[in-house]
Structures are given as structure tokens and as C-alpha cells.
Protein backbone atom coordinates (compact mmCIF):
# COMPACT_ATOMS: atom_id res chain seq x y z
CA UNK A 1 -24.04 3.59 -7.07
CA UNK A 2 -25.38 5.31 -10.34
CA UNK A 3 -22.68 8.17 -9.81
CA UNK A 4 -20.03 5.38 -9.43
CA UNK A 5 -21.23 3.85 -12.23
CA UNK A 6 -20.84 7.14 -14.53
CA UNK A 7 -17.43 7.63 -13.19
CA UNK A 8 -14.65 6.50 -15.47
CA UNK A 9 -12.68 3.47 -14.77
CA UNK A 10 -9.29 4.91 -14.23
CA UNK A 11 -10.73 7.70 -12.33
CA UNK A 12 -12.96 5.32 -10.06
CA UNK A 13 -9.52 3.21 -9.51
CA UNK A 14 -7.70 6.33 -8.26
CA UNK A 15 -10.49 7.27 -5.85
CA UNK A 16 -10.62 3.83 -4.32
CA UNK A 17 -6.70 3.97 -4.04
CA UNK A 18 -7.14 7.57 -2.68
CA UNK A 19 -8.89 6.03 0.61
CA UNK A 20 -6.87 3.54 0.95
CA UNK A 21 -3.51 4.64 1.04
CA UNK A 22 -5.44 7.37 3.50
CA UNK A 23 -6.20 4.27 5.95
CA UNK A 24 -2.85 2.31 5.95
CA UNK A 25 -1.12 5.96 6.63
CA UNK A 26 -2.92 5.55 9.87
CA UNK A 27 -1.86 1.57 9.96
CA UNK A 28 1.54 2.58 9.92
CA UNK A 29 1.00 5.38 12.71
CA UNK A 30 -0.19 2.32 14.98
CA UNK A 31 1.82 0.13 13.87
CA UNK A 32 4.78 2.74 15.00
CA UNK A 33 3.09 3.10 18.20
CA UNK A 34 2.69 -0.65 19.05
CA UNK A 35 6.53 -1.62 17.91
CA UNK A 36 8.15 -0.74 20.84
CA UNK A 37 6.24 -3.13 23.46
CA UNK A 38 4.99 -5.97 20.73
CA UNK A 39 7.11 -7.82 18.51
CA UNK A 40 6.90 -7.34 14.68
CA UNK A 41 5.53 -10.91 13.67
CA UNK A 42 3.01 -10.65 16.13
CA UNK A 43 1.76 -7.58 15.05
CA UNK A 44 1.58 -9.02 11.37
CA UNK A 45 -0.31 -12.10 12.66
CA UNK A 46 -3.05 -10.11 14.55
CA UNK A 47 -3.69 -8.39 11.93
CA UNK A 48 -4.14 -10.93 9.87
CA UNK A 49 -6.71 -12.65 12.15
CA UNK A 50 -8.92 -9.75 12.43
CA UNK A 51 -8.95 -9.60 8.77
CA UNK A 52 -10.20 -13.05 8.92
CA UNK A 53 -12.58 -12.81 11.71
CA UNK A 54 -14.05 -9.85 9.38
CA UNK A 55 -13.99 -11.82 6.60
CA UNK A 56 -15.06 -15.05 7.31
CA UNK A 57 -18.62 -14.91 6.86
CA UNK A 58 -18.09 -14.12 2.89
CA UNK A 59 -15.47 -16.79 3.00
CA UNK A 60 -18.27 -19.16 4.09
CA UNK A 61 -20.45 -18.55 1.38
CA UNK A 62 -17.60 -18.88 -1.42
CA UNK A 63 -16.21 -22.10 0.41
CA UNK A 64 -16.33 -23.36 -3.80
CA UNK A 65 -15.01 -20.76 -5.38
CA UNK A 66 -12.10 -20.06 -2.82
CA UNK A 67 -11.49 -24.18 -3.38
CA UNK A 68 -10.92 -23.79 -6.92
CA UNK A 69 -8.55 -20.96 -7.88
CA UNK A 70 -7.75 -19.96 -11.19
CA UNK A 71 -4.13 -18.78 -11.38
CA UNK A 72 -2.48 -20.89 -8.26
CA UNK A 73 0.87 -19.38 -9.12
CA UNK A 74 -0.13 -15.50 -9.46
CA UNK A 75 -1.50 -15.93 -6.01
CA UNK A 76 1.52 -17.96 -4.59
CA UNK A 77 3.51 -15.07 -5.75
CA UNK A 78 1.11 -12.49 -4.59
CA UNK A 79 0.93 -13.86 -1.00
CA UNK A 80 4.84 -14.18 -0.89
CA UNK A 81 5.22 -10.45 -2.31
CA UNK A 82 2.49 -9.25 0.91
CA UNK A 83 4.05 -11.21 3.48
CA UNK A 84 7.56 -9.69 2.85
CA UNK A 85 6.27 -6.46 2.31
CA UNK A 86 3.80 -6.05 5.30
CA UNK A 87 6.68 -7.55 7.68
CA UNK A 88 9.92 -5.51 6.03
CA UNK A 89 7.54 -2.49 5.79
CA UNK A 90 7.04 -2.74 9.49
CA UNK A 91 10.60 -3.67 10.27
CA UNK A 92 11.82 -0.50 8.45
CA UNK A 93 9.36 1.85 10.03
CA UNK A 94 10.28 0.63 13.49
CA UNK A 95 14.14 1.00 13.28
CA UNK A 96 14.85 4.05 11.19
CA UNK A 97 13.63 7.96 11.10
CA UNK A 98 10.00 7.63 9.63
CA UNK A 99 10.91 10.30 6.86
CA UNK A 100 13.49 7.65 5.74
CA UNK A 101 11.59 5.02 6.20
CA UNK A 102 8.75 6.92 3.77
CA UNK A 103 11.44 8.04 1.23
CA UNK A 104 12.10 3.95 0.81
CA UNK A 105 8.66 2.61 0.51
CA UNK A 106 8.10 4.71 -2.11
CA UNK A 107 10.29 2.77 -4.31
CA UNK A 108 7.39 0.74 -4.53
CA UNK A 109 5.82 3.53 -7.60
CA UNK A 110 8.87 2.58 -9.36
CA UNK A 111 9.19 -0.87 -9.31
CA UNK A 112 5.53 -1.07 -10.04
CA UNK A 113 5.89 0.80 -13.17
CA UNK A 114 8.82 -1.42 -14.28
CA UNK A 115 7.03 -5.11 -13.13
CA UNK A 116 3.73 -4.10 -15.05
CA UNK A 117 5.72 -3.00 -18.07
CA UNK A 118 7.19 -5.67 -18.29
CA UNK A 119 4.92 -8.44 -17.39
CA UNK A 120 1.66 -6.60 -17.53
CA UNK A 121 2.50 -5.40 -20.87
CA UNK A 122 0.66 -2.24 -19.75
CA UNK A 123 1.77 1.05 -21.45
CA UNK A 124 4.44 3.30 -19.50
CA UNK A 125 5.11 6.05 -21.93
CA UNK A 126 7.54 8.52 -21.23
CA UNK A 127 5.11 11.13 -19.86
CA UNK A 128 3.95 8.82 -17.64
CA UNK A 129 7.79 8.35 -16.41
CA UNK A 130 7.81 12.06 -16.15
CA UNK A 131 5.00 11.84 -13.97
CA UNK A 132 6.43 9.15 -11.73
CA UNK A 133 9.75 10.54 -11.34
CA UNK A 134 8.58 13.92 -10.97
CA UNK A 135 6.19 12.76 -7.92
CA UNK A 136 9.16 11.09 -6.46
CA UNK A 137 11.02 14.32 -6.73
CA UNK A 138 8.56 16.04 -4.44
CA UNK A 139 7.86 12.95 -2.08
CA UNK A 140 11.86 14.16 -1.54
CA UNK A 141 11.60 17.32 -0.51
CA UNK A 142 8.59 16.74 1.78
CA UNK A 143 10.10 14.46 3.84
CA UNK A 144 13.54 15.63 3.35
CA UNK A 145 15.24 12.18 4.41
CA UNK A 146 18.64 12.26 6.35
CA UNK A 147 20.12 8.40 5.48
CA UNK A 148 23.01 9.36 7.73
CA UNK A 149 21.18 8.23 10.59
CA UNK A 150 19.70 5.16 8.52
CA UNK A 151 21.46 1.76 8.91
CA UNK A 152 22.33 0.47 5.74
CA UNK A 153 20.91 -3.01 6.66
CA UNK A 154 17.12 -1.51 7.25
CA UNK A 155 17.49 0.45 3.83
CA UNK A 156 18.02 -2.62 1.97
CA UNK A 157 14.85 -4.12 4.13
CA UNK A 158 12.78 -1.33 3.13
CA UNK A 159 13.79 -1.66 -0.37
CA UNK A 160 12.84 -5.27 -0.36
CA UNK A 161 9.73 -4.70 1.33
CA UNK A 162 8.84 -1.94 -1.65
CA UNK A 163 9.75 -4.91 -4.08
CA UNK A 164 7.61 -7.24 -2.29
CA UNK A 165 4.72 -4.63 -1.83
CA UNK A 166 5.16 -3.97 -5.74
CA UNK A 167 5.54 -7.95 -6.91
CA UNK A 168 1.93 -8.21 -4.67
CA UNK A 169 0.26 -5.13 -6.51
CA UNK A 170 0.97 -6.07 -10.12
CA UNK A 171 -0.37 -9.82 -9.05
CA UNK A 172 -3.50 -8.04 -7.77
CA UNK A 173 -3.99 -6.47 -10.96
CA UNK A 174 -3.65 -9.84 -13.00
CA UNK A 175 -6.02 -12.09 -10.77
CA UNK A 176 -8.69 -9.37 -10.27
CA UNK A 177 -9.63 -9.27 -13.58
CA UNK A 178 -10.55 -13.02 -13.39
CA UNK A 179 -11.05 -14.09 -10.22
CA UNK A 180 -13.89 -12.29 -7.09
CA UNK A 181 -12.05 -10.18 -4.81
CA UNK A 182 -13.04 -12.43 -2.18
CA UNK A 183 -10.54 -14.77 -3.53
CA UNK A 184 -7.90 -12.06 -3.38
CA UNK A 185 -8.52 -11.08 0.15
CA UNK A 186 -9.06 -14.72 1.78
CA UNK A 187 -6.27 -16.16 0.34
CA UNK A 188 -3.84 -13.17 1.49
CA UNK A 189 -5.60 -12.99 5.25
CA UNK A 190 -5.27 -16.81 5.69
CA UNK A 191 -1.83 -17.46 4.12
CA UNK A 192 0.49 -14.50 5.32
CA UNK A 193 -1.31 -15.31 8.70
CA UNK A 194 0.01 -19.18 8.83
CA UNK A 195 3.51 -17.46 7.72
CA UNK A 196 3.68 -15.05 10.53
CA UNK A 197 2.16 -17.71 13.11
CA UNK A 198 5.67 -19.61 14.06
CA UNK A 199 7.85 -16.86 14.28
CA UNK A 200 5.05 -14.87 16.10
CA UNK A 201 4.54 -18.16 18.75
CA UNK A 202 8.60 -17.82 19.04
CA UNK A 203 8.66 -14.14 20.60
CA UNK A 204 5.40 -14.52 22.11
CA UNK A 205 4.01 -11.86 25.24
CA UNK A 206 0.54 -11.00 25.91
CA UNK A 207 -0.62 -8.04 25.14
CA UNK A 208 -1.86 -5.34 27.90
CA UNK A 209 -5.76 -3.69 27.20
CA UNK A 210 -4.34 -0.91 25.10
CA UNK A 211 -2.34 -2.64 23.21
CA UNK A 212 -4.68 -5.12 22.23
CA UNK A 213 -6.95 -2.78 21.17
CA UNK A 214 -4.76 -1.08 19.03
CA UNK A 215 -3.89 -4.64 17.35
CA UNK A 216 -7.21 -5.32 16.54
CA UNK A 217 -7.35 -1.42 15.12
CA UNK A 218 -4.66 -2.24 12.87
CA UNK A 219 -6.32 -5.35 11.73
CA UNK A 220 -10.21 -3.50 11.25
CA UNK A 221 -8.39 -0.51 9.72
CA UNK A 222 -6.04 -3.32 6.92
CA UNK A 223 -8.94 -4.85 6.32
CA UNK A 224 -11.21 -2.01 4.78
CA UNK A 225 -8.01 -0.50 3.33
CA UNK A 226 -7.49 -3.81 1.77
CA UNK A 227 -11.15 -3.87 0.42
CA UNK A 228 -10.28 -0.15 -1.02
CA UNK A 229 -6.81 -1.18 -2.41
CA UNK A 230 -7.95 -4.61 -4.18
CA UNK A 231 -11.16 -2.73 -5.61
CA UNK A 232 -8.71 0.06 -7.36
CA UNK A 233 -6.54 -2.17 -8.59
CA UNK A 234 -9.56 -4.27 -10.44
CA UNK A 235 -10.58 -0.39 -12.26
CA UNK A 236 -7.33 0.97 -13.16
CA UNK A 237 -3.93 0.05 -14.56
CA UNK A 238 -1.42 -0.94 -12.05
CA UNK A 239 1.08 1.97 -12.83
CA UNK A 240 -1.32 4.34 -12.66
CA UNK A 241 -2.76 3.30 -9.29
CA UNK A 242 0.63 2.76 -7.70
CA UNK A 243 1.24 7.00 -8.59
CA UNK A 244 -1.71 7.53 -6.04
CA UNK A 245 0.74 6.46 -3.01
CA UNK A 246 2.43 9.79 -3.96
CA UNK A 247 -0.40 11.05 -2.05
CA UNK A 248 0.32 8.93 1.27
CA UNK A 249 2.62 11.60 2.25
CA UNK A 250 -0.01 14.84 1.88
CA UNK A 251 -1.97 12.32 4.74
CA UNK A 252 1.24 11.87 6.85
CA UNK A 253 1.87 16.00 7.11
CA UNK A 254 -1.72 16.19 7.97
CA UNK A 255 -1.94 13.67 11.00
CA UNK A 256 1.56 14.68 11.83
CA UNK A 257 0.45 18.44 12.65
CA UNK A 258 -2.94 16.88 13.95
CA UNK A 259 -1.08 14.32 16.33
CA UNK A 260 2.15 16.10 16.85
CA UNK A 261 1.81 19.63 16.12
CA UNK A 262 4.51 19.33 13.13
CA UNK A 263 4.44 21.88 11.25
CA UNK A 264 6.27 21.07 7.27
CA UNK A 265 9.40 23.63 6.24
CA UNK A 266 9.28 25.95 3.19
CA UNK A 267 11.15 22.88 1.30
CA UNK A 268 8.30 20.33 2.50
CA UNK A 269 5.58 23.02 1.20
CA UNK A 270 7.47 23.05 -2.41
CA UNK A 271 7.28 19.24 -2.68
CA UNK A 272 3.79 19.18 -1.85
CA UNK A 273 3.05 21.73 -4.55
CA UNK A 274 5.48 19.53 -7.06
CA UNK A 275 3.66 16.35 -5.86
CA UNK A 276 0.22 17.79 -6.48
CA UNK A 277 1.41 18.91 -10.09
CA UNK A 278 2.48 15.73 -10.74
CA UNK A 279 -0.64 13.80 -10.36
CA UNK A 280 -2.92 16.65 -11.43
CA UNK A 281 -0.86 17.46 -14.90
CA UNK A 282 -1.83 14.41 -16.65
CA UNK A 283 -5.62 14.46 -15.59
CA UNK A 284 -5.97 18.49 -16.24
CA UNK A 285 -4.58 17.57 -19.87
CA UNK A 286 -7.26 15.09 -20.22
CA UNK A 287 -9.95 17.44 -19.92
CA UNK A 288 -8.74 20.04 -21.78
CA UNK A 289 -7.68 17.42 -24.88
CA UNK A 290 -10.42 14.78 -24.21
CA UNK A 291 -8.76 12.38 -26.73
CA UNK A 292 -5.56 12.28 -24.86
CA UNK A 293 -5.39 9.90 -21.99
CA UNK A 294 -4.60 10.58 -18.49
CA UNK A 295 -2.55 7.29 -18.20
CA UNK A 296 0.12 8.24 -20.78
């Protein structure tokens, strides 16, 4: 905890957003798996109840604080941003080419950067746009997305999802730096659950062994990635964390050779070395120039 400690704050937000972005890579993997047998809203609502289950004995002993919430309409909007972005997000990835879906999510780095500029007021200079747009530029060429086999409908889901995903983010940012993460992750598990219940009831089948077990995997899996994600976003500004997705795809060519024995073209190489330069740049000019900062 003393190393921790030491560790600056922007650097100790990008290492908790490092593992989990890692973890809800391998969400989405199950999640992919599990979409063809189990309906999409009742995917969402198991995992929500696991991440209840795990949380519940810290949400018994802040039973006051949980009661008396500090910015009721940050976390209305926060919970409405998560529920359309965990159900879009798994809408997308279940109906188009996983490279496309990918490509779209990662809207989400943009739309960050533009929400927390302008309701954040947190700093986006135009290095930092270089960054972004430069990481974007070789998130392209890794996964190389063919849209021609995309239906326009689930691009426009995915983009909404990405908005929703983004909306929930800069939220996070705001609350955690007043209210207990607690707060953050009860009200999320316990609210997008009662959303997904109805429609999840509607479409209802049991679930075989497998299956089951790979619903409560996503749920245990969200749940620390969750813990991860809020954590980050309470250390480091929300544009800055939100450039650590990037990295999502370096974890999706790894468990794709792994798990499928892909193997990434010449072209996906490139964008992984662009991607790498574009989060590494702004950090390597830190510590050569130690009174520049890495965020700008």
C-alpha cells in the first residue's frame, strides 16, 4: 500500500483502468459466447445480481450513507448512461463482426473527452486531442473494420451505447470525488438491475449448467472490473482515463490468438505500434521535462 501510496495520482488512475478494461475484454468474450442461447436483458440482469450478491455485505454496513446521497441527479444520470450502455454494448457485439463492433465502442474516448470538457471543465489541450485521435487511428488499423457487413441500425446502437458508456464515466468522475465508492457501485448494481428485470421476465428461459455458470462469471468478473474502473476514475481525470480503453484492443489480439489461434496482419501490427505511441508519448515527455504534464 506504501508503493501505491508513492505512485502519482494520474499514474495510479491509469493502472487501475489498465486492469479493468483487461477484465471486461473477457466480459465481452462471455458475453459473445452466451448471446446466442440467452437473451440480452437477461444476461444484463444476472449480472447485475451477482454484483449485488457480492456486494451486499458492504451495502449492509452503509445502509445510512447509501440512504442519503449527495448528488441524486449525477447518479440518476449515471445509472441511465450504464444501463444503455451495458445493454446497447451487448446488443452491438452480438449482431455485428466483433472488429466493428470494437471500432464503435471506442467512440466512447471521444465523447468522453468532449462531455468532461465541457461539463467537467477539465483541460483537453490540443496535444491531448492529438493523443486521442492518434490512438483512434491505430485502434483502426488493428481491427481493420469492414461496415459493409454492419447493419446500419446496430451502428447507431453501438454509437449510443458509447454515448451512454461515456455520459456514465464523466458522472463517475463527478460523484467519486464526494461520495464512497460504495455509493457508486450499489446504486448502479441495484438500479440497472430493476431496469433490466421486466424485459428480462418477458423473454425468460432457464439457463442449462454451463450457461449459468458463465452468467454468474460475467457478473464476478463486472464486479471486480467495476471496483477497478470506479477506483481509476476517483485518481485521474476522466479524459485521461477514458485513453486507457485504447488498450482494450492489445487484450483482445492477445486472447484472440490464445482462444482462437488469430494471428493480427502486418496492418494490425502497425496500429498496435501507433496505439502504444500514443499513450506512451505523453508520459515519456513527462519524464524527460518533469514540469510538463502527462495529461496535456
Amino acid at each position: 500500500m506504501a508503493m501505491f501510496d508513492a505512485i502519482p495520482n494520474y499514474l495510479k488512475g491509469i493502472l487501475l483502468a489498465l486492469v479493468s478494461t483487461g477484465l471486461f475484454v473477457v466480459v465481452g468474450v462471455l458475453v459473445r459466447m452466451l448471446s446466442s442461447t440467452i437473451d440480452t436483458f437477461q444476461i444484463l440482469l444476472f449480472r447485475q445480481v451477482v454484483f449485488l450478491a457480492i456486494l451486499m455485505p458492504a451495502i449492509k454496513a452503509n445502509i445510512p450513507v447509501l440512504l442519503k446521497p449527495k448528488k441524486v441527479k449525477l447518479h440518476l444520470l449515471r445509472i441511465t448512461g450504464a444501463f444503455f450502455a451495458l445493454y446497447l454494448g451487448f446488443v452491438t457485439v452480438s449482431n455485428i463482426p466483433l472488429a466493428d463492433a470494437k471500432a464503435i465502442g471506442f467512440l466512447q474516448v471521444l465523447f468522453v473527452a468532449l462531455i468532461s470538457r465541457m461539463c467537467l471543465s477539465e483541460a483537453v489541450s490540443a496535444s491531448r486531442w492529438f493523443t486521442i485521435l492518434v490512438g483512434f487511428l491505430g485502434v483502426m488499423l488493428i481491427v481493420q473494420p469492414n461496415f459493409a457487413d454492419a447493419s446500419f441500425f446496430y451502428i447507431v446502437l453501438g454509437a449510443l451505447g458509447a454515448l451512454g458508456a461515456a455520459t456514465a464515466v464523466v458522472c463517475v468522475r463527478k460523484v467519486a470525488q464526494t461520495e464512497p465508492r460504495i455509493t457508486l457501485l450499489a446504486y448502479q448494481a441495484i438500479f440497472v438491475g430493476l431496469l433490466a428485470l421486466i424485459p428480462s421476465l418477458y423473454s425468460w428461459q432457464w439457463p442449462t449448467f454451463n450457461e449459468l455458470c458463465l452468467l454468474i462469471l460475467v457478473g464476478a468478473i463486472s464486479s471486480v472490473a467495476q471496483w477497478f474502473g470506479v477506483s481509476a476514475y476517483k485518481w485521474g481525470e476522466a479524459n485521461v482515463i477514458a485513453n486507457v480503453e485504447y488498450i482494450s484492443i492489445l487484450y483482445s489480439i492477445a486472447l484472440g490468438y490464445l482462444l482462437f489461434a488469430e494471428i493480427p496482419n502486418s496492418i494490425a501490427f502497425l496500429g498496435a505500434a501507433v496505439l502504444i505511441s500514443s499513450v506512451a508519448i505523453p508520459y515519456l515527455y513527462k519524464a524527460i521535462r518533469p514540469n510538463a504534464r502527462a495529461d496535456n
